[in-house]
N, C-alpha and C. Protein backbone atom coordinates (compact mmCIF):
# COMPACT_ATOMS: atom_id res chain seq x y z
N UNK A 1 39.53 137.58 -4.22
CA UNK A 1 40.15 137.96 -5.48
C UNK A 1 39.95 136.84 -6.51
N UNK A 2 39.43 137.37 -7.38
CA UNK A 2 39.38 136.35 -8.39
C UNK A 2 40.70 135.68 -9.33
N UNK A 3 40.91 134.34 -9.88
CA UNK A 3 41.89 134.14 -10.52
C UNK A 3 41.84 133.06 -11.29
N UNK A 4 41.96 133.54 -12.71
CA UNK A 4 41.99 132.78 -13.97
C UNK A 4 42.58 131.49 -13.39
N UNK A 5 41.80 130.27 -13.94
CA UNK A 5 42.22 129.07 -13.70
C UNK A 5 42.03 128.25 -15.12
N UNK A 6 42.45 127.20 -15.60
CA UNK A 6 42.71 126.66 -17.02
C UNK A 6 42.14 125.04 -15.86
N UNK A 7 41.06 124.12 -16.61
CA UNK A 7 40.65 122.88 -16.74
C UNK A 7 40.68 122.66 -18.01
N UNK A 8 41.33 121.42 -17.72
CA UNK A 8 41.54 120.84 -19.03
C UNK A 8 40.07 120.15 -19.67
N UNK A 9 39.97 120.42 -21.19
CA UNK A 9 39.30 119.91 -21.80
C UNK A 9 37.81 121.47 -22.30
N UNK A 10 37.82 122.42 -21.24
CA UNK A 10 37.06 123.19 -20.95
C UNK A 10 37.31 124.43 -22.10
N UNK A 11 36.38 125.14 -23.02
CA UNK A 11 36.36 125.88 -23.69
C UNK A 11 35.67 127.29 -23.29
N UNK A 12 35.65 127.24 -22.34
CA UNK A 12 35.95 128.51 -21.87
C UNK A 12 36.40 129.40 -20.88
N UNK A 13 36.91 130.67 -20.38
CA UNK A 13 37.50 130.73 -19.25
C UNK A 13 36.71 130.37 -17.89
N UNK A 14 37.40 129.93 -16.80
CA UNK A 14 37.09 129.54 -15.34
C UNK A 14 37.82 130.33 -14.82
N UNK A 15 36.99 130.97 -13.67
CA UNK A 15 37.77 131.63 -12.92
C UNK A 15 37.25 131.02 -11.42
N UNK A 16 38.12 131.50 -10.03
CA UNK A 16 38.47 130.69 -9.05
C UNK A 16 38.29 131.69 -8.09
N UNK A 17 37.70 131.68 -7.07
CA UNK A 17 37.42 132.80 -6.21
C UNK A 17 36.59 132.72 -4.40
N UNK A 18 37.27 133.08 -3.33
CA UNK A 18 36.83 132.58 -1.99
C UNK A 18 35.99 134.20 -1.74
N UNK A 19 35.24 133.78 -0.99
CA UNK A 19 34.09 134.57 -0.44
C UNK A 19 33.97 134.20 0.81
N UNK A 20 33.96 134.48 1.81
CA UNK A 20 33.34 134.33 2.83
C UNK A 20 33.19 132.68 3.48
N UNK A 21 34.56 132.00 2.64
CA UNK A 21 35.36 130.92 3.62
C UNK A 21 34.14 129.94 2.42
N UNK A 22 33.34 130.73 1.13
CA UNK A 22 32.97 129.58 0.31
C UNK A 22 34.38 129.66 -1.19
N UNK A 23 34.41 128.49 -1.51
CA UNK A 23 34.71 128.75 -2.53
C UNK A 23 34.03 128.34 -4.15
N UNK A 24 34.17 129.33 -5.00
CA UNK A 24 33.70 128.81 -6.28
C UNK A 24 34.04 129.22 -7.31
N UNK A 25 33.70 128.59 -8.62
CA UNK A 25 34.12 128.89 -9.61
C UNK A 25 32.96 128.58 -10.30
N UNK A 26 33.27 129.92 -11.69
CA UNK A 26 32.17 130.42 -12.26
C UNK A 26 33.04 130.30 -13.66
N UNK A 27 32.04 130.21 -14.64
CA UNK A 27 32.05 130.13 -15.96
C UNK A 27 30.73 130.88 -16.52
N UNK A 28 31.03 131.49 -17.93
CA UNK A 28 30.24 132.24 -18.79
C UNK A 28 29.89 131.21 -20.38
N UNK A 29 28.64 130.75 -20.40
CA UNK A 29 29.02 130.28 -21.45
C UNK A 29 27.29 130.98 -22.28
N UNK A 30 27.35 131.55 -21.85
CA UNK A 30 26.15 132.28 -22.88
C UNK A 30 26.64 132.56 -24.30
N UNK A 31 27.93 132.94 -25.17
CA UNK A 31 27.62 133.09 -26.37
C UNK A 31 28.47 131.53 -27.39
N UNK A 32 28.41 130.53 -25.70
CA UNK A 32 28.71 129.46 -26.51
C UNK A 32 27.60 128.56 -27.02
N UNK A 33 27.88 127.99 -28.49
CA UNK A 33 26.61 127.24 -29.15
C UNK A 33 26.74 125.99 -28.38
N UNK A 34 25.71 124.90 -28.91
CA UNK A 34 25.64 123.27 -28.53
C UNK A 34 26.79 122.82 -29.37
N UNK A 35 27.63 121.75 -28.73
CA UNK A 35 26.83 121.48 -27.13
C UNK A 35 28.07 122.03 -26.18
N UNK A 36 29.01 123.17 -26.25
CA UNK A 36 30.51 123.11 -25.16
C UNK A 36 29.31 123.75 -24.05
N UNK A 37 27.99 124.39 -23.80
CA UNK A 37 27.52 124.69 -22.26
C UNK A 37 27.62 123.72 -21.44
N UNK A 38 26.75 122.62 -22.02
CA UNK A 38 26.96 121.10 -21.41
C UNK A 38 28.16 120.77 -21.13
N UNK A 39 29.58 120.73 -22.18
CA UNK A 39 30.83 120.42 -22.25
C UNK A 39 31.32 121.26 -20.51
N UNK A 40 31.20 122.46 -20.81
CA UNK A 40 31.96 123.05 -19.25
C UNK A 40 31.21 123.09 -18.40
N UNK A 41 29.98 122.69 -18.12
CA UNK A 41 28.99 122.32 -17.12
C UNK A 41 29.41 121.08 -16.15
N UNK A 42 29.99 119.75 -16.95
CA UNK A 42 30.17 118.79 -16.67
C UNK A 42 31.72 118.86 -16.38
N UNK A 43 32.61 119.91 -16.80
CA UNK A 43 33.73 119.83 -16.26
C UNK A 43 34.44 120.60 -15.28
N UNK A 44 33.31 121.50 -14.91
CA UNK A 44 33.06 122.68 -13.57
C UNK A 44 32.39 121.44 -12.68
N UNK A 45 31.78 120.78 -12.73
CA UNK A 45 30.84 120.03 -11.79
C UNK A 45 31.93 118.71 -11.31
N UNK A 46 32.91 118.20 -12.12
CA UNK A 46 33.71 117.39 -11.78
C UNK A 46 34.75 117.76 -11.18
N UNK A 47 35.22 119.12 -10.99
CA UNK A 47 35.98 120.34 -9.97
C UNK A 47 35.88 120.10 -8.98
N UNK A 48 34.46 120.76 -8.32
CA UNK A 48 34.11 121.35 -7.38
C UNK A 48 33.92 119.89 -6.43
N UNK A 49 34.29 120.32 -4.95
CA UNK A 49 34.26 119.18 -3.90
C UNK A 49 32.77 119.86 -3.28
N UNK A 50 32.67 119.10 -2.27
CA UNK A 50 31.70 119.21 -0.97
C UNK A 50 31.81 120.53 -0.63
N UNK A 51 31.22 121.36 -0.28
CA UNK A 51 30.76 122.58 0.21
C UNK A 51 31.42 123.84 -0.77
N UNK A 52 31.93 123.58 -1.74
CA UNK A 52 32.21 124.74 -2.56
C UNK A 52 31.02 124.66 -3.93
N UNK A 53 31.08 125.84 -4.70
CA UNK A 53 30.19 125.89 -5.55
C UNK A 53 30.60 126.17 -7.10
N UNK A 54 29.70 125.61 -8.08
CA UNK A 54 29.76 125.71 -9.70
C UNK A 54 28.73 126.95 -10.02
N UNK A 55 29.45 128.06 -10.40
CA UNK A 55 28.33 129.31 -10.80
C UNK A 55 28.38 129.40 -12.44
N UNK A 56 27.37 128.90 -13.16
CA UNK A 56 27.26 128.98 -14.70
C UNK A 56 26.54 130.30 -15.07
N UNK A 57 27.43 130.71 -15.82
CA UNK A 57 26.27 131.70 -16.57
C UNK A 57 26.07 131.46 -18.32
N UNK A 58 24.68 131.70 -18.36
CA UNK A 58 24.50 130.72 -19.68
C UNK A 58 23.49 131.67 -20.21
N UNK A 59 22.85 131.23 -21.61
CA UNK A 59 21.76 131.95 -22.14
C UNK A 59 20.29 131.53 -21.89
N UNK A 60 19.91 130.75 -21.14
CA UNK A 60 19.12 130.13 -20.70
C UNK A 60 19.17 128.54 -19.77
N UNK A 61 18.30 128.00 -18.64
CA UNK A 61 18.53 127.15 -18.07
C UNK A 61 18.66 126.09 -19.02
N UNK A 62 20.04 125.33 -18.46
CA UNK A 62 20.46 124.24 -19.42
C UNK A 62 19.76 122.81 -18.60
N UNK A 63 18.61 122.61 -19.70
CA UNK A 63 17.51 121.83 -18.86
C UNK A 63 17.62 120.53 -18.93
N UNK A 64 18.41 120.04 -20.31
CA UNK A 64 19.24 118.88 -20.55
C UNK A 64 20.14 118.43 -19.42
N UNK A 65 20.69 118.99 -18.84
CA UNK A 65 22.25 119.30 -17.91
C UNK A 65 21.14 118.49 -16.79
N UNK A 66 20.51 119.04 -16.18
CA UNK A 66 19.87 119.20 -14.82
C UNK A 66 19.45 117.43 -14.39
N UNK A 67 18.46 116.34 -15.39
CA UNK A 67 18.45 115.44 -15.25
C UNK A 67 19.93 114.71 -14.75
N UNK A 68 20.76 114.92 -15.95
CA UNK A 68 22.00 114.11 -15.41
C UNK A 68 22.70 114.40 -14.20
N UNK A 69 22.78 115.24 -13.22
CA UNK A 69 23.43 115.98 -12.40
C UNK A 69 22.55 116.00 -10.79
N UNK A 70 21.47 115.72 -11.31
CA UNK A 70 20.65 116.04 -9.78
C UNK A 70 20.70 114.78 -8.95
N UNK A 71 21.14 113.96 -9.28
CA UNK A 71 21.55 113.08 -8.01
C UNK A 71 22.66 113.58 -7.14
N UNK A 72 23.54 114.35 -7.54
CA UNK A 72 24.95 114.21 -7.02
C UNK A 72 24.42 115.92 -6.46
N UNK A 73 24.09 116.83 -7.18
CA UNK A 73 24.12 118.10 -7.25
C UNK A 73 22.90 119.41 -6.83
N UNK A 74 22.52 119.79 -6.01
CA UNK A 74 22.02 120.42 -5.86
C UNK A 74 22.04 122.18 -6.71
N UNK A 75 20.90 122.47 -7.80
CA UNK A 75 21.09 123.82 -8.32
C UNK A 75 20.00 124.75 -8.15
N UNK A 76 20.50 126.03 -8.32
CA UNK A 76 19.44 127.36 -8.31
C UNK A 76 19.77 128.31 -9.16
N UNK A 77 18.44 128.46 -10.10
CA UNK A 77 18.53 128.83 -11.22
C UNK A 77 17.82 130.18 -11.07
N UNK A 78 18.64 131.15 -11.23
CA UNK A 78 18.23 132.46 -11.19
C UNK A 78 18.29 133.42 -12.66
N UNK A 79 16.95 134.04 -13.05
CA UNK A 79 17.71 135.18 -14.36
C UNK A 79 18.29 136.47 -14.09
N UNK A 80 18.96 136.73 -14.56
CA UNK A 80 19.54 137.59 -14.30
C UNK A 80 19.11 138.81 -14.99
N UNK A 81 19.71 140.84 -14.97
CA UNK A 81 18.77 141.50 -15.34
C UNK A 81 19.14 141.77 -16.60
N UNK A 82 20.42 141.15 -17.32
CA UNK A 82 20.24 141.15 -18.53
C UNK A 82 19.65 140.70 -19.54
N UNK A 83 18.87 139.21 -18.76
CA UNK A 83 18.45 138.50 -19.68
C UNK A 83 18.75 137.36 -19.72
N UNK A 84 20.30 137.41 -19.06
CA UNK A 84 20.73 135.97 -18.87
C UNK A 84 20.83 135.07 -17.51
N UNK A 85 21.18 133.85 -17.57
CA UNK A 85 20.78 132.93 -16.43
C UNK A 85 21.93 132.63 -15.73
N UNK A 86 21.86 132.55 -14.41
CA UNK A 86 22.86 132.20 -13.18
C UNK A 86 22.28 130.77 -12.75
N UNK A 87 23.37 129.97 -12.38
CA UNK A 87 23.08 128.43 -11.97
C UNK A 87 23.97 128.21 -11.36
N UNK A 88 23.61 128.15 -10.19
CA UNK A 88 24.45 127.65 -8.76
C UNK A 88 24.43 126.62 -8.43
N UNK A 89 25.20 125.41 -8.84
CA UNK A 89 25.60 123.89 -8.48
C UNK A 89 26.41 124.21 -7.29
N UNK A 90 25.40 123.07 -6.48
CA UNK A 90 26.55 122.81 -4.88
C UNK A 90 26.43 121.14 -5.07
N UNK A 91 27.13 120.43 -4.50
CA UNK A 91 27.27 119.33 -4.35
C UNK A 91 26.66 118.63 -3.12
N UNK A 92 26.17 117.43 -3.34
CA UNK A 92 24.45 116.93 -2.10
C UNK A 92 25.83 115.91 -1.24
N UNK A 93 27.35 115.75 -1.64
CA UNK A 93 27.68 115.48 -0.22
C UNK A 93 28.77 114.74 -1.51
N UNK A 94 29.74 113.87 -0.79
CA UNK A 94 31.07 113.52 -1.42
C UNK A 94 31.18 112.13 -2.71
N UNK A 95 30.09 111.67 -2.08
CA UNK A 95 29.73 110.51 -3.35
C UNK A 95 29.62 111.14 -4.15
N UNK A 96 29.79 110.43 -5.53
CA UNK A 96 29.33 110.52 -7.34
C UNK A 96 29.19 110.22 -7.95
N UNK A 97 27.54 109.97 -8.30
CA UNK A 97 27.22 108.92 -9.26
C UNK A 97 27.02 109.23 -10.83
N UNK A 98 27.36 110.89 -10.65
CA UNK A 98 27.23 111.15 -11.65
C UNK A 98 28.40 110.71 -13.03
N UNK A 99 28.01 110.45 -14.45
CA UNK A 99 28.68 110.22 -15.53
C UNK A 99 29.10 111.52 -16.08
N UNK A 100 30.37 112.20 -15.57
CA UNK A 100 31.28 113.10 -16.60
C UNK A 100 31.13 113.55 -17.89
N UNK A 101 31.43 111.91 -18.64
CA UNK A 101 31.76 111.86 -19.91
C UNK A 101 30.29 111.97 -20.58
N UNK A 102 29.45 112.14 -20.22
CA UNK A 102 28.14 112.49 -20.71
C UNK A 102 28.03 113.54 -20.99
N UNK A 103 28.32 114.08 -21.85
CA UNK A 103 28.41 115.69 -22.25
C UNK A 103 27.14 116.04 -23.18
N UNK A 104 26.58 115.20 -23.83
CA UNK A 104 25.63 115.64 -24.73
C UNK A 104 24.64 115.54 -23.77
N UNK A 105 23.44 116.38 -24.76
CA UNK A 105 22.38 116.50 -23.96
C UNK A 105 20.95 116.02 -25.12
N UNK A 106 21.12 115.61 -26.09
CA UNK A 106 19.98 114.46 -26.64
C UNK A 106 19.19 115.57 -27.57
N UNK A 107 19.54 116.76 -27.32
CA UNK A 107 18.35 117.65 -28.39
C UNK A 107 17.57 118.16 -27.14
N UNK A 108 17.49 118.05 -25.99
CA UNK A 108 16.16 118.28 -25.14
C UNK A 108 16.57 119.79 -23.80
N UNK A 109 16.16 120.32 -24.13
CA UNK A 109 16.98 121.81 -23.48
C UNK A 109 18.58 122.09 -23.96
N UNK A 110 18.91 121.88 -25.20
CA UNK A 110 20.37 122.19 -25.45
C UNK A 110 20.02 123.95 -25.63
N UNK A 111 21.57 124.20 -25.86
CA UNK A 111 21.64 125.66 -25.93
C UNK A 111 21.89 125.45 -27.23
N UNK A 112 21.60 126.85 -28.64
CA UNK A 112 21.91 126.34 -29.80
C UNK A 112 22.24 127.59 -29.68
C-alpha cells in the first residue's frame, strides 16, 4: 500500500511503499523545472538505507545527478511508454561519500 510521506526540504510529493519485503520510495518530478529534480533526487537518495530503493520519475535522465551519486549508488534508467523516464537508485552498501548539499547540477544534463 502506498503512503504519502513529507521529507523535509523536498518539493514534491514522496510516497512510501513495501513490495515483496523491498522497500521504496518514488517521486515524480517531470513537470518540475531546474534545478528542484536534482533538489528531490538528492533528498530521496539521503532517505533510502541499504537494500531499499529511490524510484524517480522525471522528464528525461538527470545526467548531471548521476556523476555525483555513483559512488555511493547504483541506477537503472528506463523510458517509459509515455515518454517519460524511470530511475531506480539502490544503494552499493552503507557507507556515504556522497555530498547531499550538492544540489546543483552546473548546466550539464539539468532538467529545464
Amino acid at each position: 500500500m502506498k503512503q504519502e510521506i513529507t521529507l523535509e526540504g523536498a518539493t514534491v510529493l514522496f510516497f512510501k511503499e513495501e513490495n515483496d519485503g523491498i522497500t521504496s520510495y518514488t517521486f515524480d518530478s517531470s513537470r518540475c523545472g531546474h534545478p528542484e529534480p536534482m533538489i528531490n533526487a538528492m533528498i530521496g537518495l539521503q532517505t533510502i538505507k541499504d537494500g531499499e530503493q529511490l524510484i524517480m520519475i522525471n522528464s528525461k535522465a538527470p545526467a548531471g545527478l548521476f556523476p555525483k551519486v555513483e559512488n555511493d549508488f547504483n541506477y537503472e534508467v528506463s523510458e517509459l511508454s509515455n515518454g517519460l523516464f524511470q530511475i531506480i537508485f539502490t544503494k552499493k552498501g552503507d557507507e556515504s561519500n556522497t555530498d547531499f548539499s550538492d544540489r546543483g547540477c552546473g548546466g550539464t544534463g539539468c532538467s529545464h
